[in-house]
N, C-alpha and C. Protein backbone atom coordinates (compact mmCIF):
# COMPACT_ATOMS: atom_id res chain seq x y z
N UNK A 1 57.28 -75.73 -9.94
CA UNK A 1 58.42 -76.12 -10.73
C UNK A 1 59.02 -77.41 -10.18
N UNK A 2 58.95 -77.59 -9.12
CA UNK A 2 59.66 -78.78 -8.16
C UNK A 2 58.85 -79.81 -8.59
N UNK A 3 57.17 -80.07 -8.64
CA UNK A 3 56.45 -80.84 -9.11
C UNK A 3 56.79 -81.25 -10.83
N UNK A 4 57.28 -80.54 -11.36
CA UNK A 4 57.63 -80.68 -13.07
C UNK A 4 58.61 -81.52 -12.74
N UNK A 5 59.69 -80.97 -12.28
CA UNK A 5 60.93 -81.47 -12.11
C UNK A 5 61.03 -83.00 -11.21
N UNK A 6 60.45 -83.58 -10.14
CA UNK A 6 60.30 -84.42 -9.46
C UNK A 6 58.93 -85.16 -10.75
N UNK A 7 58.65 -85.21 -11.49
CA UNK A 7 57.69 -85.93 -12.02
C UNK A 7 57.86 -86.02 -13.69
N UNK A 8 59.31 -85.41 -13.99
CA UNK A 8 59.68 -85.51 -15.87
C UNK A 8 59.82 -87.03 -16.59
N UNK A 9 60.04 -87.93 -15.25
CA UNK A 9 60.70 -89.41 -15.85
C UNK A 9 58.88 -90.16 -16.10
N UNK A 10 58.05 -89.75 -15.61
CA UNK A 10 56.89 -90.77 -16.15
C UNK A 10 55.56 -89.51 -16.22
N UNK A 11 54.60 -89.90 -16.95
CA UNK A 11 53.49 -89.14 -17.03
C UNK A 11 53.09 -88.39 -15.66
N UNK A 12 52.39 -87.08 -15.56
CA UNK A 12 51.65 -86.64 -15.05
C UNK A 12 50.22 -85.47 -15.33
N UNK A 13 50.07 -85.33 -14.28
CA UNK A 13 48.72 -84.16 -14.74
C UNK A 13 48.80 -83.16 -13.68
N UNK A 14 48.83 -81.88 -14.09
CA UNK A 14 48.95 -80.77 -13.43
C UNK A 14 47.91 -79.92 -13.18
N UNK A 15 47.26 -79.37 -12.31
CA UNK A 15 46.08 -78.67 -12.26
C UNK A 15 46.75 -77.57 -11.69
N UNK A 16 47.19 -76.50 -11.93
CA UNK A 16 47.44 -74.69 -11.57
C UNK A 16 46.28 -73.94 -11.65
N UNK A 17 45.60 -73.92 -10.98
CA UNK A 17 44.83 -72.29 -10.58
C UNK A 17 45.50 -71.54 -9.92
N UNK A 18 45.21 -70.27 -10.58
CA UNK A 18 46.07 -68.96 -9.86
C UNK A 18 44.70 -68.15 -9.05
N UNK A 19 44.60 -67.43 -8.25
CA UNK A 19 43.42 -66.63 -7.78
C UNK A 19 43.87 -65.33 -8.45
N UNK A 20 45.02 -64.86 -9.01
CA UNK A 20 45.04 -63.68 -9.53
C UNK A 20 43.85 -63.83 -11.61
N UNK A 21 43.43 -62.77 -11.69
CA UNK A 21 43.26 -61.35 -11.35
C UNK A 21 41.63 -61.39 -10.48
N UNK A 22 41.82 -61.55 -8.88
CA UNK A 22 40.32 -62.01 -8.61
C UNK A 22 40.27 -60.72 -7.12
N UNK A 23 39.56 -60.63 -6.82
CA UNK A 23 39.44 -59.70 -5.29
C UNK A 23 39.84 -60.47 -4.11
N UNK A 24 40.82 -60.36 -3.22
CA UNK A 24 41.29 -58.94 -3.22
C UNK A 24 42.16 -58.68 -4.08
N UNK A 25 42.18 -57.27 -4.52
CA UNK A 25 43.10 -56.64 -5.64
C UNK A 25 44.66 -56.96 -4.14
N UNK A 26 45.49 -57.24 -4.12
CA UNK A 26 46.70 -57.47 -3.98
C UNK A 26 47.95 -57.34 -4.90
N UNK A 27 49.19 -56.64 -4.77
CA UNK A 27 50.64 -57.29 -5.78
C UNK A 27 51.41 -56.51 -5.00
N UNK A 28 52.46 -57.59 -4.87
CA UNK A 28 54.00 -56.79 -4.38
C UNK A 28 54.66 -56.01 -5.43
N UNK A 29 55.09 -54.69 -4.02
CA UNK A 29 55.88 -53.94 -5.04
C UNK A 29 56.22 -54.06 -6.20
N UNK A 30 57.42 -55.07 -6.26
CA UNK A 30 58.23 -55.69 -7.22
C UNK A 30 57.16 -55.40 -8.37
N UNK A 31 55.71 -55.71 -8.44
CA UNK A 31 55.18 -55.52 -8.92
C UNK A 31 54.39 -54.53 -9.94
N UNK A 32 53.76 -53.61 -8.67
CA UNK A 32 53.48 -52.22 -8.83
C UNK A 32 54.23 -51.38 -9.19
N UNK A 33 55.66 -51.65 -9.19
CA UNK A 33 56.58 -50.69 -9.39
C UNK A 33 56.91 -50.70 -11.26
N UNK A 34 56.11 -52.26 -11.71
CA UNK A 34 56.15 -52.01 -13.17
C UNK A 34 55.73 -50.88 -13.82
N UNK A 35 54.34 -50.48 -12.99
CA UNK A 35 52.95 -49.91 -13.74
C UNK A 35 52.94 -48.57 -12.84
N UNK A 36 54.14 -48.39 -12.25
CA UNK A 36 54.10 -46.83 -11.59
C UNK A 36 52.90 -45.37 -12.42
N UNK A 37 53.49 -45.84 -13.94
CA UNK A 37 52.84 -44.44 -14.55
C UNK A 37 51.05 -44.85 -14.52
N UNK A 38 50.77 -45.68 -14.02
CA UNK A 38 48.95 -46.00 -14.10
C UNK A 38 48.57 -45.23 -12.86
N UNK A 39 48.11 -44.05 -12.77
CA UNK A 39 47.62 -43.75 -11.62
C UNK A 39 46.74 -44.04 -10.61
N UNK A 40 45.71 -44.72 -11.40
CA UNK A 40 44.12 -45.62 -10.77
C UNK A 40 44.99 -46.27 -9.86
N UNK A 41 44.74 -46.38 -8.72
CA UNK A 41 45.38 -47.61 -8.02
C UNK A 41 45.23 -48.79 -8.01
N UNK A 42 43.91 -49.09 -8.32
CA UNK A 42 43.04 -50.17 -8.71
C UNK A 42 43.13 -50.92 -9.30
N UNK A 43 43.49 -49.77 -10.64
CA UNK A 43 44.13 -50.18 -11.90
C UNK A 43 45.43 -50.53 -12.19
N UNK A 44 46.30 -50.14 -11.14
CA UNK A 44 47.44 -50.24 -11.73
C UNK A 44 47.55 -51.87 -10.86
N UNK A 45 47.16 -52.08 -9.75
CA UNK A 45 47.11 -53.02 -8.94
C UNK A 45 46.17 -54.73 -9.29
N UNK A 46 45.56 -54.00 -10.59
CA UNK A 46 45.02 -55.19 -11.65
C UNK A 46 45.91 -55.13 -12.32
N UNK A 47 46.73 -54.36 -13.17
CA UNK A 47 47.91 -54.73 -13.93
C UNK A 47 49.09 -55.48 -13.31
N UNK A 48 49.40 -55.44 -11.87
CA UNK A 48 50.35 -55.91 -11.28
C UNK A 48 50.05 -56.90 -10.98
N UNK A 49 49.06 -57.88 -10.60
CA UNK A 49 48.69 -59.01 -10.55
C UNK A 49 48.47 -59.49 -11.88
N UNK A 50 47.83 -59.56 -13.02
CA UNK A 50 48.38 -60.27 -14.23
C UNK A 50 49.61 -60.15 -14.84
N UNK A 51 50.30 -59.15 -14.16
CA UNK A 51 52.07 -59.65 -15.10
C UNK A 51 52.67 -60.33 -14.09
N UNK A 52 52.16 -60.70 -12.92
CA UNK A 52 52.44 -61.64 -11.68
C UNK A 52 52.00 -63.10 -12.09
N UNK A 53 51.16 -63.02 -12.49
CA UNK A 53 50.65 -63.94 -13.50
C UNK A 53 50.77 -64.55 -14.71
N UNK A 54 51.38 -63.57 -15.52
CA UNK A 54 52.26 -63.89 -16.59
C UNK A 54 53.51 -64.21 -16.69
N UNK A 55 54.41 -63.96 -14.90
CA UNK A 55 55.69 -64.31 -15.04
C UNK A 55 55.91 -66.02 -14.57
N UNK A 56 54.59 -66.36 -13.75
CA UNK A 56 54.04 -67.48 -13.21
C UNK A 56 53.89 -68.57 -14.07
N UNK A 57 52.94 -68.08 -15.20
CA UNK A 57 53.21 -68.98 -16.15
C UNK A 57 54.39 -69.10 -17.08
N UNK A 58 55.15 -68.04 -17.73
CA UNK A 58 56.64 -68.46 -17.87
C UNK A 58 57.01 -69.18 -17.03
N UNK A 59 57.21 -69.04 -15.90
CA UNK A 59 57.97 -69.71 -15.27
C UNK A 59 57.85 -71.52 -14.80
N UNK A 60 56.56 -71.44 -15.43
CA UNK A 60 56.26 -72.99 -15.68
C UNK A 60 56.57 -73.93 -17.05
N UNK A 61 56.23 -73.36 -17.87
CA UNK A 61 56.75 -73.45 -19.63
C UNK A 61 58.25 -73.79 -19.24
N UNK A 62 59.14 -72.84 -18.91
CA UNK A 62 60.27 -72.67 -18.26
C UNK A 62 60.69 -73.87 -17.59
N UNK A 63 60.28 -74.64 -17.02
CA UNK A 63 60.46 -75.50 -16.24
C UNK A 63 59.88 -76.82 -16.93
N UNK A 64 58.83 -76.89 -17.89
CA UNK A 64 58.50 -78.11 -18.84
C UNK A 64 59.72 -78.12 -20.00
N UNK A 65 60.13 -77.10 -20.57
CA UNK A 65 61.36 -77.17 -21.50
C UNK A 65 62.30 -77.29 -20.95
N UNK A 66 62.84 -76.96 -19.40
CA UNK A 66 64.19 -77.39 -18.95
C UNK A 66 64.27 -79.01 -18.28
N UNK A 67 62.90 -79.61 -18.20
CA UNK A 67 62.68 -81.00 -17.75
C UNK A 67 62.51 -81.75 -19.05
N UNK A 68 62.58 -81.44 -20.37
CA UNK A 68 62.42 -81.92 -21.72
C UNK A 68 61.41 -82.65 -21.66
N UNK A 69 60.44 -81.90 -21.13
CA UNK A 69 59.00 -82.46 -21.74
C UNK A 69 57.60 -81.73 -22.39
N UNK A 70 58.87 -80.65 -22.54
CA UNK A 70 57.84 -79.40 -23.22
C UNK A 70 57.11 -80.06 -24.73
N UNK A 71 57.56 -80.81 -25.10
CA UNK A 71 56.80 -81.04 -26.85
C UNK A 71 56.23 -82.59 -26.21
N UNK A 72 56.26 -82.80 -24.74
CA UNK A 72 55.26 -84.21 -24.72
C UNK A 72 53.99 -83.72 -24.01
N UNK A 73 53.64 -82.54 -23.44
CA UNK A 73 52.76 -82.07 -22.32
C UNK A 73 51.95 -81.00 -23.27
N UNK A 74 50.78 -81.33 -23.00
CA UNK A 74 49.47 -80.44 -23.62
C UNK A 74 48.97 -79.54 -22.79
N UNK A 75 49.23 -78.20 -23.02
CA UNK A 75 48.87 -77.06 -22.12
C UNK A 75 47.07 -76.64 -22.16
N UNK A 76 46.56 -76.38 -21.65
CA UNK A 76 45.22 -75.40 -21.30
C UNK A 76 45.44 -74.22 -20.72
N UNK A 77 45.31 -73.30 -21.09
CA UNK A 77 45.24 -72.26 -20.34
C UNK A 77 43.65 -71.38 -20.48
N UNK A 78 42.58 -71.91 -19.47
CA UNK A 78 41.59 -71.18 -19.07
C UNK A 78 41.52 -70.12 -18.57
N UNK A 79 40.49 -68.98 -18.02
CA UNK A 79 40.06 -67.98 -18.01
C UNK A 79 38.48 -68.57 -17.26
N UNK A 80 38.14 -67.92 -16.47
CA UNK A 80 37.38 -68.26 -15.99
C UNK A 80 36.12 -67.35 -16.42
N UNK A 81 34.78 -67.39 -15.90
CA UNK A 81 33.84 -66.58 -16.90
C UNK A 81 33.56 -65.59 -16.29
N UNK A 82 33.63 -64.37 -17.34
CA UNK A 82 33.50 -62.79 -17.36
C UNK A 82 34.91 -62.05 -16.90
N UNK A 83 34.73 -60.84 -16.90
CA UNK A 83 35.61 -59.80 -16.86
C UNK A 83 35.80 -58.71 -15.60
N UNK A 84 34.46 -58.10 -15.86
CA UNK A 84 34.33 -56.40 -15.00
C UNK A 84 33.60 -57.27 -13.54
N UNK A 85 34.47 -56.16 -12.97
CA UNK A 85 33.49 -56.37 -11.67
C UNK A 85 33.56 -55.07 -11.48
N UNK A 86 32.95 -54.72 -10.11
CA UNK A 86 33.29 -53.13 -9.06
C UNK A 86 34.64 -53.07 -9.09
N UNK A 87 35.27 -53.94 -8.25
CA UNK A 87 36.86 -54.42 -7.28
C UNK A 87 38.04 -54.33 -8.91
N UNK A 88 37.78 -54.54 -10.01
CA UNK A 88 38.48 -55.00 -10.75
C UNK A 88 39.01 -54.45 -11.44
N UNK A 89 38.07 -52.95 -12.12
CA UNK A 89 38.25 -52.33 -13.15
C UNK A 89 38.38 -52.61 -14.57
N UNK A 90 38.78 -54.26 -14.72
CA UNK A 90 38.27 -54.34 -16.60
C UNK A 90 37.52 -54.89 -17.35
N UNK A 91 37.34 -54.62 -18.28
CA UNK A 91 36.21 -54.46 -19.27
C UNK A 91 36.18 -55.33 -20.00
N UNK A 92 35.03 -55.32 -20.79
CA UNK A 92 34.64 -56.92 -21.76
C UNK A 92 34.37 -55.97 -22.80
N UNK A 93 34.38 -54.72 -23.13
CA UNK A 93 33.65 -54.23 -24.52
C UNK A 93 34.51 -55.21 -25.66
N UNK A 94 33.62 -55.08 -26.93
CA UNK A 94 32.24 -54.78 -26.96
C UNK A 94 31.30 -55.82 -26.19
N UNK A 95 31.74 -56.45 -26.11
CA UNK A 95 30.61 -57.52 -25.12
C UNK A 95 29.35 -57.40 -23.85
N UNK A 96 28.48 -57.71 -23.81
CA UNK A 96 27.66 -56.99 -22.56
C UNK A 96 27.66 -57.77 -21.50
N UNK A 97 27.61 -57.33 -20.16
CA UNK A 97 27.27 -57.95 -19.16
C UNK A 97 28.75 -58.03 -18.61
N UNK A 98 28.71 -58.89 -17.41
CA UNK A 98 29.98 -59.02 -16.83
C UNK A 98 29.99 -60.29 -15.85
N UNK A 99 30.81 -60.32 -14.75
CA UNK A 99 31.07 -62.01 -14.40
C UNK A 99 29.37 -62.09 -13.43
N UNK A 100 29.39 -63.43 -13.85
CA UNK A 100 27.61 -63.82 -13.09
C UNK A 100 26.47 -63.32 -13.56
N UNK A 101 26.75 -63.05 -14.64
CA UNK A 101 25.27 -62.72 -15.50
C UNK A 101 25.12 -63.63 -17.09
N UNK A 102 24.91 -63.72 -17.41
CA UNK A 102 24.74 -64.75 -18.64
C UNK A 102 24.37 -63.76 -20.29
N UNK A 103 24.91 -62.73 -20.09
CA UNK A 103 25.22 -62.23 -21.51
C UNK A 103 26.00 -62.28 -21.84
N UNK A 104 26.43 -61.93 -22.93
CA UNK A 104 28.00 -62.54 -23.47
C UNK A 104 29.05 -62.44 -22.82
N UNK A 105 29.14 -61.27 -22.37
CA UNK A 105 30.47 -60.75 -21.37
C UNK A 105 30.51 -61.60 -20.10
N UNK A 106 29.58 -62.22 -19.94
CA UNK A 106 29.84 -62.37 -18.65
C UNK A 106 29.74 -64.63 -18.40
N UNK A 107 29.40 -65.25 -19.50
CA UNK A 107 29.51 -66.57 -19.96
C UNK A 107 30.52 -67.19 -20.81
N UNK A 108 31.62 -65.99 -21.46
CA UNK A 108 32.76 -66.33 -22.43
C UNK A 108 33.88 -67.04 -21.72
N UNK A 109 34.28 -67.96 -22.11
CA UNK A 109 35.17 -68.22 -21.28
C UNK A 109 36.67 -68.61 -22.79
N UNK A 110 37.55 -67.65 -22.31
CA UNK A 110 38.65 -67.46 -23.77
C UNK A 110 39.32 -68.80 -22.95
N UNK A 111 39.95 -69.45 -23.87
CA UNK A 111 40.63 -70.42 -23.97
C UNK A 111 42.12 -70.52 -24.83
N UNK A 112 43.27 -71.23 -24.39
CA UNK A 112 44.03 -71.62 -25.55
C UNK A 112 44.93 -72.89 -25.29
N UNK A 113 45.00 -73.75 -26.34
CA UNK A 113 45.40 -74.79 -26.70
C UNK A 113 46.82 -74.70 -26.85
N UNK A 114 47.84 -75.41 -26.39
CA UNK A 114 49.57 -75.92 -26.69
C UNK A 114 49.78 -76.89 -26.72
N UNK A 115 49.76 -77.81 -27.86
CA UNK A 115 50.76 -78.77 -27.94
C UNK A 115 52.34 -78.58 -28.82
N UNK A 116 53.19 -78.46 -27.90
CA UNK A 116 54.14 -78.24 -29.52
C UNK A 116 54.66 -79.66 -29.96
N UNK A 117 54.67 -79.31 -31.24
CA UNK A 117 55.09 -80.51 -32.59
C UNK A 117 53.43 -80.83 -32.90
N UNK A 118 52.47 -80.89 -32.29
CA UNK A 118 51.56 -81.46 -32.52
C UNK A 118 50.17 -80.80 -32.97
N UNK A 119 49.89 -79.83 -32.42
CA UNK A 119 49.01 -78.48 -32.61
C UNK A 119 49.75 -77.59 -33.57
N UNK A 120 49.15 -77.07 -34.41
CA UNK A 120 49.96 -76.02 -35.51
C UNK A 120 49.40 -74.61 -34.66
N UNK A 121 50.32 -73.64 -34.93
CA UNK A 121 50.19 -72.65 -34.19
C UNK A 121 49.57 -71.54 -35.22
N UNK A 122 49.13 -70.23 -34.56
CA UNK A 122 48.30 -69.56 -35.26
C UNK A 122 47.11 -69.60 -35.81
N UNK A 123 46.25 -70.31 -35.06
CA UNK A 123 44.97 -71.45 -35.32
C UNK A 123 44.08 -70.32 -34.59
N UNK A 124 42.26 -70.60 -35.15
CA UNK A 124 41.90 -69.91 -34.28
C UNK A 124 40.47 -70.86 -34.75
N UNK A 125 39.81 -70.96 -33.43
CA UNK A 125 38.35 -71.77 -33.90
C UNK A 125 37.69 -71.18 -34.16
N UNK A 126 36.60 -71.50 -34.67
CA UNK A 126 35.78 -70.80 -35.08
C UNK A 126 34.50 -70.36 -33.85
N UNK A 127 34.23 -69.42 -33.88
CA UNK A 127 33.19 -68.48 -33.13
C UNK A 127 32.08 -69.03 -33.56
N UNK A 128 31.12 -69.76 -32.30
CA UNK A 128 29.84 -70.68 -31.85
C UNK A 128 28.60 -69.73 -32.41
């Protein structure tokens, strides 16, 4: 956020990788304590790292609209390729395969596009 904020008066480029949802499964309380009723631990401890993740990225959006440069900055938000592992617990159905194998499940890489004013929203490309 300090980088948004120290860099709103002239262009920049932002590169954010998060290592969540990747092994080790890790999340603070604060976290886990969302997803108490998931009993898997595993599982609930993959859910607590992507809403750790989801508050991460609010909290950047958050910080492009309070620096008023939310409708000049073009978002990406990648996904890296595949889903299931052992460590991970989730799934790609219907899709086959999983991360490091080259069937569908495991070569998809979901994507999404933000520009606001400029990108129309509710768009979806078309499937290769």
């Amino acid at each position: 956020m300090a980088f948004i904020r120290n860099h709103k008066g002239k262009p920049f480029f932002l590169y954010l990788a998060y290592n969540a949802v990747h092994a080790p499964l890790q999340a603070p309380a604060k976290y886990l304590d969302r997803f108490a009723q998931i009993q898997d631990t595993r599982r609930r401890t993959f859910a607590a790292m992507l809403s750790a993740l989801d508050d991460g990225v609010g909290a950047v959006r958050a910080a492009l609209r309070e620096a008023g440069v939310e409708k000049d900055t073009l978002l990406f938000f990648f996904s890296d390729n595949g889903g299931p592992t052992l460590s991970t617990t989730s799934r790609n159905g219907p899709l086959r395969g999983y991360k490091g194998q080259v069937f569908e499940g495991g070569i998809r890489v979901p994507f999404l596009v933000e520009w606001k004013g400029k990108i129309a929203g509710d768009r979806r490309a078309r499937s290769l």
